[in-house]
Protein backbone atom coordinates (compact mmCIF):
# COMPACT_ATOMS: atom_id res chain seq x y z
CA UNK A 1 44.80 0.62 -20.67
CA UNK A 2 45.83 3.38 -23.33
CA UNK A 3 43.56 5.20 -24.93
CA UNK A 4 45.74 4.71 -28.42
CA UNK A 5 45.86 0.99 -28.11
CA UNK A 6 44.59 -1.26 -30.71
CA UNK A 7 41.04 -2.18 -29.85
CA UNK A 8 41.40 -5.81 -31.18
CA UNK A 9 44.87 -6.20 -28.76
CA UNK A 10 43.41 -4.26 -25.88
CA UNK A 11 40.23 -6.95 -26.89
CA UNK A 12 42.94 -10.09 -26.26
CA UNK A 13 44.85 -8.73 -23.30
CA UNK A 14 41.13 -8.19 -21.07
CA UNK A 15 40.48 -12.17 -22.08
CA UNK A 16 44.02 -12.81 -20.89
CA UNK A 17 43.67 -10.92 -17.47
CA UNK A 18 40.14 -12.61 -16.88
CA UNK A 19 41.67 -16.58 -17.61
CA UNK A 20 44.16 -15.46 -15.51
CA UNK A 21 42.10 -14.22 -12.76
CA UNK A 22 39.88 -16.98 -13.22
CA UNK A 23 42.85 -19.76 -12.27
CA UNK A 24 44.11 -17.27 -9.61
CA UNK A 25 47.24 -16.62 -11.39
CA UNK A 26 48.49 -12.98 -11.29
CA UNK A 27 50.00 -11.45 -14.75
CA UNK A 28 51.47 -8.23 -14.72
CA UNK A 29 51.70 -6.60 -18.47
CA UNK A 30 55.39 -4.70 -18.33
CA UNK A 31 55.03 -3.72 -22.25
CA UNK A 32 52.89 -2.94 -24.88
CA UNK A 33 55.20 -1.10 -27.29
CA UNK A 34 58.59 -1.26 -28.07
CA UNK A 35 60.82 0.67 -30.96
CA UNK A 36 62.77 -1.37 -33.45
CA UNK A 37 66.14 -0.33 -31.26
CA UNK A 38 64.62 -1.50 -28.35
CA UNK A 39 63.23 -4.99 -29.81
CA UNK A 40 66.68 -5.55 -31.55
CA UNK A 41 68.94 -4.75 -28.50
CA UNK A 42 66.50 -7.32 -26.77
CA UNK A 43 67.40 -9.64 -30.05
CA UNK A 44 70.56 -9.67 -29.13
CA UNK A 45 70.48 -9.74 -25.54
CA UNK A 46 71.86 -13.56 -24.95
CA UNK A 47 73.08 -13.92 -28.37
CA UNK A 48 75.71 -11.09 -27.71
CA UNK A 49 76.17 -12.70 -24.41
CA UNK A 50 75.83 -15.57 -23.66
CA UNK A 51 76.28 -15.23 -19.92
CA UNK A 52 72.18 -13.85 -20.72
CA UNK A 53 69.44 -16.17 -21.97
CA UNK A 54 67.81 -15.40 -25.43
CA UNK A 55 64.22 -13.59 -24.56
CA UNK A 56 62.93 -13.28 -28.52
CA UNK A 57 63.60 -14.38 -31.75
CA UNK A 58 61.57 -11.40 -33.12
CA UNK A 59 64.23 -8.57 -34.67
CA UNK A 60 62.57 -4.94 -34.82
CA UNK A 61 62.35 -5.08 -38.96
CA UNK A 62 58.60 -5.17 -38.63
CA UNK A 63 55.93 -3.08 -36.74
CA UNK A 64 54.19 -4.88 -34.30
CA UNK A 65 52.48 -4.92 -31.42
CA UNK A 66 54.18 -6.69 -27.95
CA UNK A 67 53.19 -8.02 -25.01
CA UNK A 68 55.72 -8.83 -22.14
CA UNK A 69 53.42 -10.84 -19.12
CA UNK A 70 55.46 -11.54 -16.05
């Protein structure tokens, strides 16, 4: 993991990998930053069109941290 990432999130995400391991599930962690454009074209993503589900109700206004798990 990053060397800049936020040792209580880094902290969360190990726990995560290991409850995952430990019920042989397999995560794969696609993000663990994303710009305000990027988190508010995901916003609208599915409200814009609605072919498109809705994948967050979190707009970019605040910094935060992410997490996308697949």
């Amino acid at each position: 993991m990053g060397s800049g990432m936020n040792p209580v999130v880094k902290e969360r995400i190990l726990e995560l990998v290991k409850l995952a391991y430990e019920v042989e599930k397999f995560i794969q962690i696609t993000a663990g930053y994303r710009n305000f454009p990027e988190q508010n074209e995901l916003y609208e993503r599915g409200r814009r069109n609605k072919s498109k589900p809705i994948v967050t109700f979190a707009r970019g206004a605040n910094p935060c941290i992410t997490m996308d798990l697949l």
